[in-house]
Structure formats: C-alpha cells, structure tokens
C-alpha atoms as a PDB file:
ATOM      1  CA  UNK A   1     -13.504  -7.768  14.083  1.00  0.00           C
ATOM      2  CA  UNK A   2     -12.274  -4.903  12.210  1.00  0.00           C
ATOM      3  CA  UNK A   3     -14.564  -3.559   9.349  1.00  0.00           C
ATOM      4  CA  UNK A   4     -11.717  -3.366   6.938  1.00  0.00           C
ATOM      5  CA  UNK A   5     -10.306  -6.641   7.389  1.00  0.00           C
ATOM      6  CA  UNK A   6     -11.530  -9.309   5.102  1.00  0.00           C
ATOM      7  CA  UNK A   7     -12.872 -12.418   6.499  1.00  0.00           C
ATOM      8  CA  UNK A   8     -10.942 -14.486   3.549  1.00  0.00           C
ATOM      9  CA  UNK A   9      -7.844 -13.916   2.011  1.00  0.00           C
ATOM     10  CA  UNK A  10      -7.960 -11.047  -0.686  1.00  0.00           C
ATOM     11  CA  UNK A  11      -5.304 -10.434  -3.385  1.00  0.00           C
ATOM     12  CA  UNK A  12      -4.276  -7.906  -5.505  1.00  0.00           C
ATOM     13  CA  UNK A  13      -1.297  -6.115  -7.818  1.00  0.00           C
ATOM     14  CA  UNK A  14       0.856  -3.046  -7.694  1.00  0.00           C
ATOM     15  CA  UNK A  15       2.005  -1.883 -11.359  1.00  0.00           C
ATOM     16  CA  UNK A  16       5.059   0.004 -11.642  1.00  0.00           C
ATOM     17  CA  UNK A  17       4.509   3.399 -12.681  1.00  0.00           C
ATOM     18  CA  UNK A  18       7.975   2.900 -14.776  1.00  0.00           C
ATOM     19  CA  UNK A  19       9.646   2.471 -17.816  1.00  0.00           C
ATOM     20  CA  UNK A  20       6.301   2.261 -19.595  1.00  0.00           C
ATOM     21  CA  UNK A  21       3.773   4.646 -20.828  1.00  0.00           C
ATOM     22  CA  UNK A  22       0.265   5.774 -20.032  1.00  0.00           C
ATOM     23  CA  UNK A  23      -1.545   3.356 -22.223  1.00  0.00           C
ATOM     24  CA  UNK A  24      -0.228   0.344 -21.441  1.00  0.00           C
ATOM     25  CA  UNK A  25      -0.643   1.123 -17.373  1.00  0.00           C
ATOM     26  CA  UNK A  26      -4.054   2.272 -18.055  1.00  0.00           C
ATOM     27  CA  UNK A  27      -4.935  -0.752 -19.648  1.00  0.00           C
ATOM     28  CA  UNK A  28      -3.290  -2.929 -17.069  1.00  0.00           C
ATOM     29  CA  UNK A  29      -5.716  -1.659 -14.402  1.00  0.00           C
ATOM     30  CA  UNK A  30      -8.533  -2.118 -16.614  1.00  0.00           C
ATOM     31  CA  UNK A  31      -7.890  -5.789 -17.390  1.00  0.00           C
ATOM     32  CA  UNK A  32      -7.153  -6.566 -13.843  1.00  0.00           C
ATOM     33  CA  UNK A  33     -10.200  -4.845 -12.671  1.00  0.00           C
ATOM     34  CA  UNK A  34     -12.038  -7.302 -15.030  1.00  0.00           C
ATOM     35  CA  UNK A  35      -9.693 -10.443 -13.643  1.00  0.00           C
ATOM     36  CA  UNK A  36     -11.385  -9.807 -10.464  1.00  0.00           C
ATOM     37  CA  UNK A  37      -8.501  -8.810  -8.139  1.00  0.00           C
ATOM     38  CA  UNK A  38      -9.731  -7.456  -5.267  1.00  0.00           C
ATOM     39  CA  UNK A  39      -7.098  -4.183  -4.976  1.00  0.00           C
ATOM     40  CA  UNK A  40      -4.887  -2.479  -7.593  1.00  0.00           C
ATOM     41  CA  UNK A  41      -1.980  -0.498  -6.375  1.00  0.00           C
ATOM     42  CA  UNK A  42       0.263   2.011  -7.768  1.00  0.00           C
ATOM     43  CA  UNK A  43       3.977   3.543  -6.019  1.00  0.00           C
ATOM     44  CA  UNK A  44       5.048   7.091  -5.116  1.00  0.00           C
ATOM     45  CA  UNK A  45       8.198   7.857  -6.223  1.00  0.00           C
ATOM     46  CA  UNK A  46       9.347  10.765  -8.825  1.00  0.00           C
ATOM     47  CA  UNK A  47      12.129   8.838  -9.845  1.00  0.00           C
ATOM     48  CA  UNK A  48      12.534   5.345 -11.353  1.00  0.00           C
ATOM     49  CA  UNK A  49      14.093   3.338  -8.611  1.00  0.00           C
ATOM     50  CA  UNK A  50      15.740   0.032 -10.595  1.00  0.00           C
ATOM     51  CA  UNK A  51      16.787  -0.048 -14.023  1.00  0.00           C
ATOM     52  CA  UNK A  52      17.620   3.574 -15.838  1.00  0.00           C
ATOM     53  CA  UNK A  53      17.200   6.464 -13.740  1.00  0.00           C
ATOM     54  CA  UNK A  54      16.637   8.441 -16.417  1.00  0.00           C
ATOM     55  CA  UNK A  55      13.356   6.137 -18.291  1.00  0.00           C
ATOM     56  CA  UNK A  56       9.788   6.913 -17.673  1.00  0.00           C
ATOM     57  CA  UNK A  57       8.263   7.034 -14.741  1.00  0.00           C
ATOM     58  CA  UNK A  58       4.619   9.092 -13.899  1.00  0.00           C
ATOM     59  CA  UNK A  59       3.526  10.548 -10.518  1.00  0.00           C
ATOM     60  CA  UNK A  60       1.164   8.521  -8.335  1.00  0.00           C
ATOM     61  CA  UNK A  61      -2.029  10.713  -7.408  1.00  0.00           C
ATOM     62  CA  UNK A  62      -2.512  11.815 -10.416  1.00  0.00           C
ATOM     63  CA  UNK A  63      -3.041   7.853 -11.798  1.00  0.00           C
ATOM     64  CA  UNK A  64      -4.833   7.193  -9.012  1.00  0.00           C
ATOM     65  CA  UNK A  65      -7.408  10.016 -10.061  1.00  0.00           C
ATOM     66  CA  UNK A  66      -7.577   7.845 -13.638  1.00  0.00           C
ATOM     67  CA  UNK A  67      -7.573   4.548 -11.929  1.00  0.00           C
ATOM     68  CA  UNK A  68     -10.329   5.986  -9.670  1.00  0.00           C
ATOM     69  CA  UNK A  69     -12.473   6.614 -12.696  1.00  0.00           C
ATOM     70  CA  UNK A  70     -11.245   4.041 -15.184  1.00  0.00           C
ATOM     71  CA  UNK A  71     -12.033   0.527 -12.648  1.00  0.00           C
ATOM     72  CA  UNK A  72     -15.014  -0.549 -11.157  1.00  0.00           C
ATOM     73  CA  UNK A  73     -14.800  -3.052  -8.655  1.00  0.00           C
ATOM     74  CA  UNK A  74     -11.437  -3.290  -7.151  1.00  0.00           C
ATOM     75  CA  UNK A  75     -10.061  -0.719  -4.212  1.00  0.00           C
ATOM     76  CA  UNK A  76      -6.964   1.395  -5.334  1.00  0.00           C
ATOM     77  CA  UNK A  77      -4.546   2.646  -3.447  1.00  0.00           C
ATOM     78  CA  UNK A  78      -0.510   3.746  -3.402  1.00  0.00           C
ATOM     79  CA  UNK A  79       1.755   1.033  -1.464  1.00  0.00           C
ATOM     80  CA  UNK A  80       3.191   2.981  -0.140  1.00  0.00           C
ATOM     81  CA  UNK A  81       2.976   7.072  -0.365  1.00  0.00           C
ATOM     82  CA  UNK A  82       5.472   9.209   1.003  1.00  0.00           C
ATOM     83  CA  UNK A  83       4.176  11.477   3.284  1.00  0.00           C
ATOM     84  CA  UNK A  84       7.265  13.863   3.124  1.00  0.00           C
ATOM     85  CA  UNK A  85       6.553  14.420  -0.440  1.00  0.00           C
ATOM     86  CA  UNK A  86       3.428  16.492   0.197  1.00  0.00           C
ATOM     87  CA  UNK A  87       1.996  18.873   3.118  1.00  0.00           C
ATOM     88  CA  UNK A  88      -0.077  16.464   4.888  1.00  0.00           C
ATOM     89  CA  UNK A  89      -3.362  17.825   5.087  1.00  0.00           C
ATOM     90  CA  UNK A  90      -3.523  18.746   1.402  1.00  0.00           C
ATOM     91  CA  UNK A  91      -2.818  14.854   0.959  1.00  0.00           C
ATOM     92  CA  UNK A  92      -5.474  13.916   3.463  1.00  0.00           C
ATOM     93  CA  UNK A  93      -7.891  16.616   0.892  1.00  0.00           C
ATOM     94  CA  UNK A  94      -6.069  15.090  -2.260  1.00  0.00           C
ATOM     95  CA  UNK A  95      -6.983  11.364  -0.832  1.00  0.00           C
ATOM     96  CA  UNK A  96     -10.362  12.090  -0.217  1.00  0.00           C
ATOM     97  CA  UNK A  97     -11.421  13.699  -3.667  1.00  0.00           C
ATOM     98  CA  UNK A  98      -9.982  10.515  -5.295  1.00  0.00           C
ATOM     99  CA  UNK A  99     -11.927   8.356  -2.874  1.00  0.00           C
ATOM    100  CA  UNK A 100     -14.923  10.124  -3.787  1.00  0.00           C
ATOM    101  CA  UNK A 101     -14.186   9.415  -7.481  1.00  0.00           C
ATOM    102  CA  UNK A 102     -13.815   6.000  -6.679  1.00  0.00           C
ATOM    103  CA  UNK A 103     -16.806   5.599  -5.093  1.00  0.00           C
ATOM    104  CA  UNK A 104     -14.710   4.849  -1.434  1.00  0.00           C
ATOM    105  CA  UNK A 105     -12.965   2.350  -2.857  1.00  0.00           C
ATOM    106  CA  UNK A 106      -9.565   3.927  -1.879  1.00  0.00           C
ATOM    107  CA  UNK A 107      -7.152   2.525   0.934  1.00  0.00           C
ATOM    108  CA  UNK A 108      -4.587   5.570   1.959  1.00  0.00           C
ATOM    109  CA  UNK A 109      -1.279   4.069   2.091  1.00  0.00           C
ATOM    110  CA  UNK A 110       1.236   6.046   3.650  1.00  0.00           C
ATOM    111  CA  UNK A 111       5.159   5.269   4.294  1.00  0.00           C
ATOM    112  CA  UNK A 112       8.104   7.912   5.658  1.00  0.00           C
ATOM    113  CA  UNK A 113      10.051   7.671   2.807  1.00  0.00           C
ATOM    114  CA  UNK A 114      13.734   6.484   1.795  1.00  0.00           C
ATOM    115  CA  UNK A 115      14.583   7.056  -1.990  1.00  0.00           C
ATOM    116  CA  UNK A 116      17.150  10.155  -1.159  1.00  0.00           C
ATOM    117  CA  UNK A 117      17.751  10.814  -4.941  1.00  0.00           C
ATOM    118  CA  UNK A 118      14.297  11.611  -5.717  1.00  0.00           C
ATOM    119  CA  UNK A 119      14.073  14.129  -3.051  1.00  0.00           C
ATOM    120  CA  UNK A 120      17.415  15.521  -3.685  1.00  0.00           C
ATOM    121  CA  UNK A 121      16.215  15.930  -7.338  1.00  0.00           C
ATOM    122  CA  UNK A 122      13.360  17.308  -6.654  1.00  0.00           C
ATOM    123  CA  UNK A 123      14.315  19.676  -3.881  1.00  0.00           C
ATOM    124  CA  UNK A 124      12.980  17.799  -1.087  1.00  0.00           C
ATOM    125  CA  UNK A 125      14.913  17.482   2.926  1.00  0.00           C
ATOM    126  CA  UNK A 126      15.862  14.403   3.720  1.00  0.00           C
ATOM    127  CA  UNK A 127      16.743  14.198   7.270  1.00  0.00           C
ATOM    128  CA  UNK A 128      18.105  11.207   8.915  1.00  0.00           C
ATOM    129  CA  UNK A 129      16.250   8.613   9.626  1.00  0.00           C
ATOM    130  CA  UNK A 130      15.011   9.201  13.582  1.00  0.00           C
ATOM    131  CA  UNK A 131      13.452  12.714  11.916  1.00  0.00           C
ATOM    132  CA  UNK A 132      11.815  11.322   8.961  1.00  0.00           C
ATOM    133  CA  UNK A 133       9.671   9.390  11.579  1.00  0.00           C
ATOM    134  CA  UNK A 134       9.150  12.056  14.025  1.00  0.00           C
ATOM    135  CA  UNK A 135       7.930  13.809  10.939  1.00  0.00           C
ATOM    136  CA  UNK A 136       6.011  10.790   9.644  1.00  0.00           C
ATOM    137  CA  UNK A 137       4.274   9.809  12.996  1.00  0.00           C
ATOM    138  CA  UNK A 138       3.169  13.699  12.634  1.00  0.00           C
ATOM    139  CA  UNK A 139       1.956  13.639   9.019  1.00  0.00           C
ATOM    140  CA  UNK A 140      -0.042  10.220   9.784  1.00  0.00           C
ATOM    141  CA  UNK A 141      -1.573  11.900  13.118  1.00  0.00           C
ATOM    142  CA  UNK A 142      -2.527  15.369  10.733  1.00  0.00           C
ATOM    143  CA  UNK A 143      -3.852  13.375   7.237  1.00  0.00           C
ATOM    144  CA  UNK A 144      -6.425  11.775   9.913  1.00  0.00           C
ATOM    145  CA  UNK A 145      -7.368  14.941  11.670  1.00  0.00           C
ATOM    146  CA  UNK A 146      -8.069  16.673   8.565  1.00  0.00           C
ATOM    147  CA  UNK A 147      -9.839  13.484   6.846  1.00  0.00           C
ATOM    148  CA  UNK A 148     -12.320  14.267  10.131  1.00  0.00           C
ATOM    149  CA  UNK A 149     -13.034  17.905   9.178  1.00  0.00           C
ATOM    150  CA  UNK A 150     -13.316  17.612   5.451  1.00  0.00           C
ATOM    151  CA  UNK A 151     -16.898  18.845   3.976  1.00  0.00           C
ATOM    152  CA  UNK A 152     -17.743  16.467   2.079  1.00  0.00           C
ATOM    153  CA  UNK A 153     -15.913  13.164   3.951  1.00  0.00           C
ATOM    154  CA  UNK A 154     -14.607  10.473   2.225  1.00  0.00           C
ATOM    155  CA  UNK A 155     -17.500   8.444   0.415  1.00  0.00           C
ATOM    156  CA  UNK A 156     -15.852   4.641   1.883  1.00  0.00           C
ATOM    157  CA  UNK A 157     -14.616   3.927   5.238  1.00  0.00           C
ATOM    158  CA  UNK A 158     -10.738   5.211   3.262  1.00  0.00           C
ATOM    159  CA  UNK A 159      -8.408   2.702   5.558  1.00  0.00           C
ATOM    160  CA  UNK A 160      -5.347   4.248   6.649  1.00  0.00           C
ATOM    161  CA  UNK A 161      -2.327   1.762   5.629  1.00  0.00           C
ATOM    162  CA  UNK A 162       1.186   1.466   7.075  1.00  0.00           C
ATOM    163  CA  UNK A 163       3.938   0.319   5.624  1.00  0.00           C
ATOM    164  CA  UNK A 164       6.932  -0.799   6.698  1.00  0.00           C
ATOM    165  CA  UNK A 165       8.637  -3.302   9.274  1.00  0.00           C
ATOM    166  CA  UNK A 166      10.508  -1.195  11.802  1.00  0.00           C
ATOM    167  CA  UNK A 167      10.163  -3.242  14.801  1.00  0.00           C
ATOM    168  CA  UNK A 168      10.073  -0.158  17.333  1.00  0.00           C
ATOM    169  CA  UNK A 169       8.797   3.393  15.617  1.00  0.00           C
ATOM    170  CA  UNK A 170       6.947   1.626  12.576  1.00  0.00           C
ATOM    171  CA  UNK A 171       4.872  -1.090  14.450  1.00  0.00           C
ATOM    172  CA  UNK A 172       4.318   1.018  17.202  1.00  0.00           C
ATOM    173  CA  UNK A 173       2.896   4.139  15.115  1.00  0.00           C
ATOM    174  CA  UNK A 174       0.913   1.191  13.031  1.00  0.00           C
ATOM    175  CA  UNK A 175      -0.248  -0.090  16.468  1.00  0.00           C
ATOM    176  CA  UNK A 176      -2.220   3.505  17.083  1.00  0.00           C
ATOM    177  CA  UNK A 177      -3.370   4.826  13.990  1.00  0.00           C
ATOM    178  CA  UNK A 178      -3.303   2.372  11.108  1.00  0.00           C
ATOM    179  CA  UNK A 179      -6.064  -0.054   9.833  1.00  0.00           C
ATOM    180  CA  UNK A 180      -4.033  -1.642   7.749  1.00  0.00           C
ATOM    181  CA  UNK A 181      -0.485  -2.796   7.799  1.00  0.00           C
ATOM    182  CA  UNK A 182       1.509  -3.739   4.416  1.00  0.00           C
ATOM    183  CA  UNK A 183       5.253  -5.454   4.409  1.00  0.00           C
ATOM    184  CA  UNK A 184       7.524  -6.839   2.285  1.00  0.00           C
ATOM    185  CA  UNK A 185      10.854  -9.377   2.641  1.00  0.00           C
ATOM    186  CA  UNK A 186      12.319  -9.665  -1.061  1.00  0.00           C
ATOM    187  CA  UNK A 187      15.624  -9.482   0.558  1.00  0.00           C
ATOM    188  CA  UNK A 188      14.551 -11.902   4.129  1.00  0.00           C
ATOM    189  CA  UNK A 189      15.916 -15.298   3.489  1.00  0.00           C
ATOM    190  CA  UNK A 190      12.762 -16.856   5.233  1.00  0.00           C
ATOM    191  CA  UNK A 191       9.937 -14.116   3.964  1.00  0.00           C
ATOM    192  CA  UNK A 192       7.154 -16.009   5.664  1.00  0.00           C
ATOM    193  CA  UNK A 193       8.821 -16.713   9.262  1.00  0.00           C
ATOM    194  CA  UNK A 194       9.727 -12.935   9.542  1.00  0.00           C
ATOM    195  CA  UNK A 195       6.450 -12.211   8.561  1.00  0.00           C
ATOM    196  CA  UNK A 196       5.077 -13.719  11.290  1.00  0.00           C
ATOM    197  CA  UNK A 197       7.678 -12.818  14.207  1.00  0.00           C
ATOM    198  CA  UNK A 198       7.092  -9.119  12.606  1.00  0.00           C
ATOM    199  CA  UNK A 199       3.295  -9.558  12.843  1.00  0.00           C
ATOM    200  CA  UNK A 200       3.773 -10.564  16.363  1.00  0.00           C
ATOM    201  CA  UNK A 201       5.874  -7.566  17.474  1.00  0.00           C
ATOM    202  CA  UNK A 202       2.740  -6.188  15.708  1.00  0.00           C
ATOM    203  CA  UNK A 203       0.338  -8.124  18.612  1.00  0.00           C
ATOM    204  CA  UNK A 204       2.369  -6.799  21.314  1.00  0.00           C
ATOM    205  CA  UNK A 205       2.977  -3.248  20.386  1.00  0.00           C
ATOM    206  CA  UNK A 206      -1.068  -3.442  19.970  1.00  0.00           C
ATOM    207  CA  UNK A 207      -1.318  -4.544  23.128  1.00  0.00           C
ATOM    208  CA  UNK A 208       1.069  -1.887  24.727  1.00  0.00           C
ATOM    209  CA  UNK A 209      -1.036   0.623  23.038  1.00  0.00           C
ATOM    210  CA  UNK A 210      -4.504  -0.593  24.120  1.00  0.00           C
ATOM    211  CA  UNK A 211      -5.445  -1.846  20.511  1.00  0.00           C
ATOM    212  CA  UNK A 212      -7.184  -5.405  19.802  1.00  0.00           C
ATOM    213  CA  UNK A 213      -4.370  -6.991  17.457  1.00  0.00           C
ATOM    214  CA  UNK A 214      -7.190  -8.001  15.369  1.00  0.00           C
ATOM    215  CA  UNK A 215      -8.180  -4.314  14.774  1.00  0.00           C
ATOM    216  CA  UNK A 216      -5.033  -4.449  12.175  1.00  0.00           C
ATOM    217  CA  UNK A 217      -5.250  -6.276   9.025  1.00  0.00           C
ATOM    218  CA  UNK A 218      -2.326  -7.766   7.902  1.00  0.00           C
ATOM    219  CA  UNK A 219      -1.090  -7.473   4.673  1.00  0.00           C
ATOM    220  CA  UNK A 220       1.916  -8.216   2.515  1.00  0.00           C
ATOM    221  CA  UNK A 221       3.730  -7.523  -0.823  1.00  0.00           C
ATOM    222  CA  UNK A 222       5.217 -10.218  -2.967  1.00  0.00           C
ATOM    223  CA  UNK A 223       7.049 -10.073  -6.266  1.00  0.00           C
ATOM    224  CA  UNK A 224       6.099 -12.506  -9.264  1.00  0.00           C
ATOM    225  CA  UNK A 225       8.862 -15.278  -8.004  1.00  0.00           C
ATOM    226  CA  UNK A 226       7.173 -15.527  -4.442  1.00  0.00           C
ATOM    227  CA  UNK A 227       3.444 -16.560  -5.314  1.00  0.00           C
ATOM    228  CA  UNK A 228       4.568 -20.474  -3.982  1.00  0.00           C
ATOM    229  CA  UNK A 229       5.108 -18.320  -0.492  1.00  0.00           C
ATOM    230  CA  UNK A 230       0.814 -17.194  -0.457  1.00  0.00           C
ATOM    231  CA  UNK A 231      -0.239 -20.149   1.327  1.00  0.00           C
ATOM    232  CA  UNK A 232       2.086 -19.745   3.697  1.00  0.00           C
ATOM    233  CA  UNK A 233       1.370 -16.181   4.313  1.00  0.00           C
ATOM    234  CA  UNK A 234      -2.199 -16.705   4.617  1.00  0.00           C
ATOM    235  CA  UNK A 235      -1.426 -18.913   7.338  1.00  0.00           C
ATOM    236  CA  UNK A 236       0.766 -16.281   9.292  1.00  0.00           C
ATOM    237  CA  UNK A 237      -1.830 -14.394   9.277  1.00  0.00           C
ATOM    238  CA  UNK A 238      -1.940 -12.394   5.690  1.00  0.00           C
ATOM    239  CA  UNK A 239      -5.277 -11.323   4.866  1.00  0.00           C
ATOM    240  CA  UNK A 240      -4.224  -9.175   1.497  1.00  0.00           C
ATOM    241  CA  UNK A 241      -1.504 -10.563  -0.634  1.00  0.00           C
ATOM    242  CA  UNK A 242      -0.280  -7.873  -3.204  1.00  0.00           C
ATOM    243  CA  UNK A 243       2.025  -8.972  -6.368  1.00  0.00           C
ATOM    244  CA  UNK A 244       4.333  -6.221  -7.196  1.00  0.00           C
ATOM    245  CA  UNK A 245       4.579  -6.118 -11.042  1.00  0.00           C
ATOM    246  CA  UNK A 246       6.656  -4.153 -13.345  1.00  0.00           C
ATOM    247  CA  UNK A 247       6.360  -3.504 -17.108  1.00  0.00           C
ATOM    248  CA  UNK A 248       5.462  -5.209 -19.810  1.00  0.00           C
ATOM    249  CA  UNK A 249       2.573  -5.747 -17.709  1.00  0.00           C
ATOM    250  CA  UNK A 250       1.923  -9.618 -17.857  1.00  0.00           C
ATOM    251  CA  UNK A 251      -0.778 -10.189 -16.218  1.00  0.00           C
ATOM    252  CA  UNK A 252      -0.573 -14.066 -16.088  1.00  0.00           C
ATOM    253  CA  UNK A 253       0.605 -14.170 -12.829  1.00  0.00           C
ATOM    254  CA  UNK A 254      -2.329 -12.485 -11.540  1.00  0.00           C
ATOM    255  CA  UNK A 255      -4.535 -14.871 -12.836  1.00  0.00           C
ATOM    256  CA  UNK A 256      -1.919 -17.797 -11.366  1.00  0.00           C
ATOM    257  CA  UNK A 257      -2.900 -15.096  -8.124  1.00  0.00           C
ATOM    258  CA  UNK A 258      -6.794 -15.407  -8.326  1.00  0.00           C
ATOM    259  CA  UNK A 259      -6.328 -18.918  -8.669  1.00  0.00           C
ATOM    260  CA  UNK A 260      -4.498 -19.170  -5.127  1.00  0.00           C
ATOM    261  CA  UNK A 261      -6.636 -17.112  -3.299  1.00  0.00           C
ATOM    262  CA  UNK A 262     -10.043 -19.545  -4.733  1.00  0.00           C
ATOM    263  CA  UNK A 263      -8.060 -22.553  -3.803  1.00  0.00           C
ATOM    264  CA  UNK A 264      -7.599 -21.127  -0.206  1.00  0.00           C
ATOM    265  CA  UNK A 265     -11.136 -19.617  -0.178  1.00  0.00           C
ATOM    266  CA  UNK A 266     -12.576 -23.015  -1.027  1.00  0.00           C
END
C-alpha cells in the first residue's frame, strides 16, 4: 500500500487564482479549511486562461506560502505547476520551504506546461511538444534529486503529483517517479470510462516499469457540473476527487462535495 494513498476516498477544491482579489481567495481557503476538505489547490499560470486576458490573476507559490500559513488541516498544493516556468531545483527548494510552513502538508504537483501566451508574455521558450517533455521528464527527475539533498528536508512525506493523460510519455514518466497522479476529462464525452481505460494504461506502464500499480494514487479533477460523476470515479479507482472552482467563490458545492465523499465513506 502506498503511504500517500488514502484508504477512503478524499476530496478537495482548486480556486482559481483569477478575476478576483486577494481577500476573497484568502478567505475561500480559510472557510474550506474549516468545511473539512481534505486538500485545497491553487493553478500556475501568469495569465488568466478563460474569460478576459487582461483581469486579475496572482502567481501560485507565492499563495501557497499564505495558504501554507493561513489553513490548518487540509494539504495544499498547485494542480498542476509548470515546471518550465522555474529552474527546477530552485522549485524543488521553493516547495520545500512552503512544506515546512505547512507543517508537510504540501503535495508537489508538477505538469509540462501548454498555455503558450503566458510564456510568450512573459519571455518564456516554448518548444514543441516532444521537447517540453524531454524537458519535463528532466525537471521531475532534478526537483526529486534536490528534494534528497536539501538541509533541512521537507517536514511531510511532500508527494510528487503528475498531471496529465498522455497515454505514452505522461503515464510512463508518472509510472517511475510520481506518487500521485491527477486528470481531468471536461471535454471526454464519457469522463468516467476514460478515466478508467487511462488508469489502466496507468497499471501497465507500472508494470513495464517495475512499479506496483497500487504505489500510484489516483486522482481526478472535476468542475462544479460533474459532482453526479464522484461515485463513479471512486469506483474506477479515484481516491482524491478535486472540484475546480472559479470566482465568486461559492463554496456550496463543496459542502454538496463533503457530503459525497461521507455517503461513500459510510
């Protein structure tokens, strides 16, 4: 069994560092901290990525460092950040100061990036995308060598996350280095049956790579619209269900949340 995968289904909510301000985000995490979720997640982008590309938006470590602080139960994390975005050993240091603010509550999600306009804008390559995993699979493979060399450590076990559904590079590189792995279908016509062929490519890339499958937790993103879907994705296999929520932060649907995961727990 791997330590980081819960032994019941575990929920939680991303809030979308746009087109709000600091207040209102800061008390979001606060009052779902309270609810009881069990994880709290944040994006890293530099850029708004729907509505106007000009509106807020505020840059994902340094809320994490707040949320760190400001919450007392939950773990925190970024779903999902981009590894091109930062040299990858200063992330691994940056990761493991806000895990020790957290108390090790942190999960270190990490993704290869596709938003070309905010890297454009802010100066960044973006390659094609057979590079931006050869560079990714790198940056993953460096953020855990320096995590091992850091003085002080991390203060939790800080899980290494995956994101992403590429049936060859992505589930293989999640297959031999990640201890979690997060996906989302808000555009598959059947969300729950690709989870579970996905998670299965998953089983055998694990397999190919010497890994139990079970060493993997499995873990998906939903948006408000797909909480009927939860059951179903705890029974593919889902041991984290995340509801991606945007501004005005209403939190009602993580309580509607909660109440799926106790129904399932009972």
């Amino acid at each position: 069994m791997n330590p980081h995968q819960p032994a019941a289904l575990r929920v939680g909510v991303q809030l979308h560092p746009q087109h709000t301000d600091i207040g209102p985000l800061r008390a979001a995490w606060r009052e779902a901290d309270a609810l009881g979720v069990d994880s709290i997640w944040t994006w890293d982008h530099f850029l708004p990525h729907t509505g106007d590309p000009a509106g807020r938006h505020f840059e994902c470590w340094s809320l994490l460092s707040a949320m760190a602080v400001e919450t007392r139960q939950a773990a925190i994390g970024s779903l999902v950040s981009c590894t091109a975005f930062r040299n990858p050993q200063v992330l691994a240091d940056m990761a493991r100061t806000v895990d020790q603010l957290s108390g090790g509550r942190l999960v270190l999600g990490l993704g290869a990036g596709w938003f070309e306009q905010e890297h454009l804008e802010y100066g960044l390559p973006f390659p094609g995308p057979a590079a931006r995993m050869d560079a990714f699979a790198t940056a993953v493979r460096d953020i855990k060598e320096r995590l091992g060399k850091l003085n002080p450590g991390p203060a939790g076990e800080l899980p290494v996350l995956i994101g992403g559904g590429g049936r060859r590079r992505t589930l293989e590189l999640v297959a031999r280095e990640a201890d979690w792995w997060n996906w989302y279908g808000w555009a598959s016509e059947d969300p729950v049956a690709e989870f579970r062929e996905l998670s299965g490519v998953l089983d055998e890339w694990c397999g190919r790579v010497g890994r139990e499958p079970g060493e993997v937790a499995r873990t998906v993103m939903i948006n408000p619209d797909q909480l009927p879907l939860v059951p179903g994705f705890a029974e593919a296999g889902a041991v984290h269900v995340v509801v991606s929520l945007p501004a005005p932060y209403d939190l009602r649907v993580v309580e509607e949340l909660l109440k799926v995961r106790d129904t399932l727990r009972a």
